[in-house]
C-alpha atoms as a PDB file:
ATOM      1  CA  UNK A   1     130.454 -57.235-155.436  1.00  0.00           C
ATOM      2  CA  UNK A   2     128.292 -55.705-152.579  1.00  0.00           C
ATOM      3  CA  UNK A   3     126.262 -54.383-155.501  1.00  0.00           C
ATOM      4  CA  UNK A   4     124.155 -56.316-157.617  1.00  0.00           C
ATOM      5  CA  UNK A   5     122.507 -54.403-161.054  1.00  0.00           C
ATOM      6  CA  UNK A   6     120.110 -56.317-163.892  1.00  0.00           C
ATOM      7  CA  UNK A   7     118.126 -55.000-166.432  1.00  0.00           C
ATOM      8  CA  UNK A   8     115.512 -56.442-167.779  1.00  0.00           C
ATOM      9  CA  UNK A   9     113.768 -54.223-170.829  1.00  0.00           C
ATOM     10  CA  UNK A  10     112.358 -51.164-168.895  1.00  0.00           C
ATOM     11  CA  UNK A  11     112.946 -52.566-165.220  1.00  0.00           C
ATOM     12  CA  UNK A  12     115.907 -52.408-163.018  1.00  0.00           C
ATOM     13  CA  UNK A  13     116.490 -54.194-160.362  1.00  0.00           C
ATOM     14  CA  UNK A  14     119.534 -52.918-157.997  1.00  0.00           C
ATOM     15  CA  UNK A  15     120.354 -55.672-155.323  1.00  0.00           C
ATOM     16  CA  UNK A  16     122.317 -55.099-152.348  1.00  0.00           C
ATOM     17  CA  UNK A  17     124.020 -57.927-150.966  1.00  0.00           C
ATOM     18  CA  UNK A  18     125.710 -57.854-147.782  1.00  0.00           C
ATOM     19  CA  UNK A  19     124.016 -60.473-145.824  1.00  0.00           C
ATOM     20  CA  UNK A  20     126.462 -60.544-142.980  1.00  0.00           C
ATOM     21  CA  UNK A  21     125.894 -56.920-141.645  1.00  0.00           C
ATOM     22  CA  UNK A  22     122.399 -56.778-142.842  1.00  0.00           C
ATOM     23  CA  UNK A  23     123.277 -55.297-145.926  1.00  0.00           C
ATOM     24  CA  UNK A  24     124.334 -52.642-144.340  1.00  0.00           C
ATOM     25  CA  UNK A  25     125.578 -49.386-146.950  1.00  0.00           C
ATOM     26  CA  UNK A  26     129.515 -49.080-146.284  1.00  0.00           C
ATOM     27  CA  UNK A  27     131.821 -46.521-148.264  1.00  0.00           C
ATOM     28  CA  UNK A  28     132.624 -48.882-151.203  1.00  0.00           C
ATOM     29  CA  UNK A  29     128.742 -50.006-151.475  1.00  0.00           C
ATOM     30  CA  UNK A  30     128.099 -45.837-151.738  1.00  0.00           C
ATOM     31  CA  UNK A  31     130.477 -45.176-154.119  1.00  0.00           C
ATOM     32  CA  UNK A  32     129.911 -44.815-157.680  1.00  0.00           C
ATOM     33  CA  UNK A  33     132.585 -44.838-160.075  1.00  0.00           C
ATOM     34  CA  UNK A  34     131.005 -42.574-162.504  1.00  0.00           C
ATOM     35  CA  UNK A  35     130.520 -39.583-160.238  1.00  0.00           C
ATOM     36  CA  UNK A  36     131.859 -38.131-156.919  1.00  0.00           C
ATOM     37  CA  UNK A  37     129.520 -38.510-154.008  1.00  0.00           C
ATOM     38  CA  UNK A  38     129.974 -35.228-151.870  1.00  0.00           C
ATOM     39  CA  UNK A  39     128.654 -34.644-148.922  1.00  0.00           C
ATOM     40  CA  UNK A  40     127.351 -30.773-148.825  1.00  0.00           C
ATOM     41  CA  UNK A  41     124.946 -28.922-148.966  1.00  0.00           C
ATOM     42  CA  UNK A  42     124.796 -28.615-152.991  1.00  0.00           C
ATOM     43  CA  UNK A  43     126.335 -32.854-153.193  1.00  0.00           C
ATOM     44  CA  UNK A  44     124.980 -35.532-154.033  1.00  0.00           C
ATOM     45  CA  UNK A  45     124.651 -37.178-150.167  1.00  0.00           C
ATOM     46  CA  UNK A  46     125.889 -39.537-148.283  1.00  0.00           C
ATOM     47  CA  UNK A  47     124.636 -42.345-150.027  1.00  0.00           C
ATOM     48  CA  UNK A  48     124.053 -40.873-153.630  1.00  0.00           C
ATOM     49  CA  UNK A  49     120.933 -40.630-155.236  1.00  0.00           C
ATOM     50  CA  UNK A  50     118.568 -39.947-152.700  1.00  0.00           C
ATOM     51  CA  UNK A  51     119.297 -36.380-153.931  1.00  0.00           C
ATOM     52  CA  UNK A  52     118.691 -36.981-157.753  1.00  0.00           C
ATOM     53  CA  UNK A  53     114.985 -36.056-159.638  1.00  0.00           C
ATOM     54  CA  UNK A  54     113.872 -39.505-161.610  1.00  0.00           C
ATOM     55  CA  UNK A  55     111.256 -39.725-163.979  1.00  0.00           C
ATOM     56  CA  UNK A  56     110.615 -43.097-163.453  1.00  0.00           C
ATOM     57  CA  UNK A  57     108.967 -44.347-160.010  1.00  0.00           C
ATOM     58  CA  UNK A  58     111.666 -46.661-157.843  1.00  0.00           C
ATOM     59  CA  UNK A  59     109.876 -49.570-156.086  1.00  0.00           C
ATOM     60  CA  UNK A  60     112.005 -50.746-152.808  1.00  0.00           C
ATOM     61  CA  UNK A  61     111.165 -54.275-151.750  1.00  0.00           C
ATOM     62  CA  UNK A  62     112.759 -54.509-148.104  1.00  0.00           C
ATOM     63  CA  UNK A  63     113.704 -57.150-146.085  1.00  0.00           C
ATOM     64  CA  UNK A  64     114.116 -56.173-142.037  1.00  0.00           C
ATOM     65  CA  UNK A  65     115.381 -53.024-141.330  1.00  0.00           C
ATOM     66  CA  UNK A  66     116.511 -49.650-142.785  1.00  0.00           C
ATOM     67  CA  UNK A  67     118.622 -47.620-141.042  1.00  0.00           C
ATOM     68  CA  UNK A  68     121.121 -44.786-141.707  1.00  0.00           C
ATOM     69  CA  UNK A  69     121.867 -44.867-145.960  1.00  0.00           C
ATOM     70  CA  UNK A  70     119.397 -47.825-146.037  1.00  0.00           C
ATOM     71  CA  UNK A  71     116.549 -45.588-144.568  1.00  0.00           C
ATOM     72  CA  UNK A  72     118.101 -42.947-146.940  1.00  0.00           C
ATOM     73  CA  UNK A  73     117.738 -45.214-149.777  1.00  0.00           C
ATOM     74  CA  UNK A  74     114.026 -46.671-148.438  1.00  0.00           C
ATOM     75  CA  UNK A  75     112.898 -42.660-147.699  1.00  0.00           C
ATOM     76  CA  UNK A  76     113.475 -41.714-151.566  1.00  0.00           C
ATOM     77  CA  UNK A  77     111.610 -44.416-152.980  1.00  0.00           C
ATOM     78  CA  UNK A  78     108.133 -43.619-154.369  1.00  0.00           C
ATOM     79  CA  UNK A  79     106.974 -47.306-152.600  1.00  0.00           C
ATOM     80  CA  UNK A  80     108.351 -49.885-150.537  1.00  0.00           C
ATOM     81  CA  UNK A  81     107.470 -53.355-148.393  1.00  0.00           C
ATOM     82  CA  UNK A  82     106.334 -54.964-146.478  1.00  0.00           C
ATOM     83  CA  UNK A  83     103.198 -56.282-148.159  1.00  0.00           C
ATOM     84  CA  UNK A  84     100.570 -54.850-146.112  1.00  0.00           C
ATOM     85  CA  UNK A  85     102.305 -51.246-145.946  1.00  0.00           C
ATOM     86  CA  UNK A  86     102.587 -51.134-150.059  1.00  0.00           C
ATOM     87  CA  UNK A  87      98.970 -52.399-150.486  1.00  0.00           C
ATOM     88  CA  UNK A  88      98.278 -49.306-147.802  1.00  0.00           C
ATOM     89  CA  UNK A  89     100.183 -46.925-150.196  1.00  0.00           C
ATOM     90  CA  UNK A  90      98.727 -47.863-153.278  1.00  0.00           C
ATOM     91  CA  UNK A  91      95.355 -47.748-151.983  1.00  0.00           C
ATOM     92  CA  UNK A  92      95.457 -44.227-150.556  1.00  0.00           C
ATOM     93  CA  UNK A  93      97.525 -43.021-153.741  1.00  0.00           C
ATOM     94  CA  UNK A  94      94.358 -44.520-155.767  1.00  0.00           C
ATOM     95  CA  UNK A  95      91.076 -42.966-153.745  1.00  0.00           C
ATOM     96  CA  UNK A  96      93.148 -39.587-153.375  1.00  0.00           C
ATOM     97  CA  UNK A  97      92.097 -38.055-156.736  1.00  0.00           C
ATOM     98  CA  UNK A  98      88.676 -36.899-155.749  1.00  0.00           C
ATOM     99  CA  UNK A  99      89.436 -35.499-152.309  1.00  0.00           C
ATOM    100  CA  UNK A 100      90.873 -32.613-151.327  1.00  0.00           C
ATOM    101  CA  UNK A 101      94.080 -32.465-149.457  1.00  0.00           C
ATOM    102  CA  UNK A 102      92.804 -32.750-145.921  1.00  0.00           C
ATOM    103  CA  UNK A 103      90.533 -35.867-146.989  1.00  0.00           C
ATOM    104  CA  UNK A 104      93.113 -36.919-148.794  1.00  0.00           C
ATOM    105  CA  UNK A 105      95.860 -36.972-145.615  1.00  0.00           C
ATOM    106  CA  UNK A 106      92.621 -37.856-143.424  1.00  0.00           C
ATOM    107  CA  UNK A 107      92.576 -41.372-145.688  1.00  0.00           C
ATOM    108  CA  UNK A 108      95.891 -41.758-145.886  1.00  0.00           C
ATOM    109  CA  UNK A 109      96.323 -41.732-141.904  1.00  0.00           C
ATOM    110  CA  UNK A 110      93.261 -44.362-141.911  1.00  0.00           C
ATOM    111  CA  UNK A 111      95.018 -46.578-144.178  1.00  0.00           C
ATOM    112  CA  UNK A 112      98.500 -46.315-142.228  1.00  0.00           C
ATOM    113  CA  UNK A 113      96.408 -47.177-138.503  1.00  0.00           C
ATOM    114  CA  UNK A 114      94.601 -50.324-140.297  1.00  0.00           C
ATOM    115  CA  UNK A 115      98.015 -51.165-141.295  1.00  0.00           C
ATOM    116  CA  UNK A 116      99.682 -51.017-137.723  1.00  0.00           C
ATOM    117  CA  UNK A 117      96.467 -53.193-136.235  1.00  0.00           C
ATOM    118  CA  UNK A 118      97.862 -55.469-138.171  1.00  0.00           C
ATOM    119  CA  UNK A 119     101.309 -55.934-136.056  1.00  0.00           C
ATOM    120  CA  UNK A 120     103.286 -56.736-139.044  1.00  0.00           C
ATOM    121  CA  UNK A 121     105.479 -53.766-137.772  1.00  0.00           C
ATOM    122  CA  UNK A 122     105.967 -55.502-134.430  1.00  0.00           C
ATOM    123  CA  UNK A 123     106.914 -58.763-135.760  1.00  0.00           C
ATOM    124  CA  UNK A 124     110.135 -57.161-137.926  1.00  0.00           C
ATOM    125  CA  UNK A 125     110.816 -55.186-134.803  1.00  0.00           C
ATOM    126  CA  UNK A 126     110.911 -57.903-132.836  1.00  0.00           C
ATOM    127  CA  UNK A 127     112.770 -60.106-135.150  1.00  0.00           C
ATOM    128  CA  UNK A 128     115.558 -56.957-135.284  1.00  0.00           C
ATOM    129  CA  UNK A 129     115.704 -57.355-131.494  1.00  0.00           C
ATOM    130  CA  UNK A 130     115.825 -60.399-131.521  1.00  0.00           C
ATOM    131  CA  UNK A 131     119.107 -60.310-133.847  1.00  0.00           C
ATOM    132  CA  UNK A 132     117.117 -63.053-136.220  1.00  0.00           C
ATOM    133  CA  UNK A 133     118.638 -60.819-139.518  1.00  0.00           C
ATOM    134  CA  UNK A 134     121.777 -61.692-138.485  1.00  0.00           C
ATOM    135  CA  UNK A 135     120.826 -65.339-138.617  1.00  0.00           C
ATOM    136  CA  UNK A 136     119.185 -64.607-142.218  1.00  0.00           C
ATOM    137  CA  UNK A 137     116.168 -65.725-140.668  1.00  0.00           C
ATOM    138  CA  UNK A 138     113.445 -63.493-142.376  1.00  0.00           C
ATOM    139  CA  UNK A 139     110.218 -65.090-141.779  1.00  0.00           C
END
């Protein structure tokens, strides 16, 4: 199976696991058996559930790349890695409460430049180049 789901109490974790195209989101890995995925304007999407309301807040934890459904997928989630990007996030989520919108965005964008100096970004860009996911080589 392409698609790995555990619960665990009040967390799941949804693993996809195609290592040999980069876990790249096929037709089978998009389908779900318990609805139709349609692709229209009132559907569900291409990939499925970017489309849905949750209640809950979905945490993505990314390795490489997202492209296509897998920048779909990334897109819809409420946070996602690398490290330095989520600690970004969470930061400017936290010191938002007091400002008003413009401050808000104007701490946000801060957060996001400090993160970029950092060159984390480069380094998975390069490694994508570089073809090192196809490798496995995640470093």
């Amino acid at each position: 199976m392409a698609v790995h789901y555990e619960a665990d109490a009040p967390i799941v974790v949804i693993t996809l696991d195609r290592p040999e195209v980069a876990n790249a989101i096929d037709r089978p890995t998009a389908d779900d058996p318990e609805r139709v995925t349609r692709v229209t304007p009132d559907g569900d999407g291409p990939v499925g559930p970017t489309r849905m309301f949750l209640a809950k807040p979905v945490i993505a934890a990314i390795e490489g790349h997202a492209v296509a459904g897998g920048l779909e997928l990334a897109a819809w989630c409420d946070l996602r890695w690398p490290q330095p990007a989520l600690r970004s996030d969470r930061l400017s989520f936290y010191e938002q409460w007091s400002l008003g919108l413009a401050e808000a965005l104007a701490g946000e964008y801060r957060h996001g430049m400090a993160t970029l100096a950092t060159g984390e970004m480069f380094g998975g860009l390069d490694r994508y180049a570089s073809g090192a996911w196809r490798r496995g080589d995640v470093t």
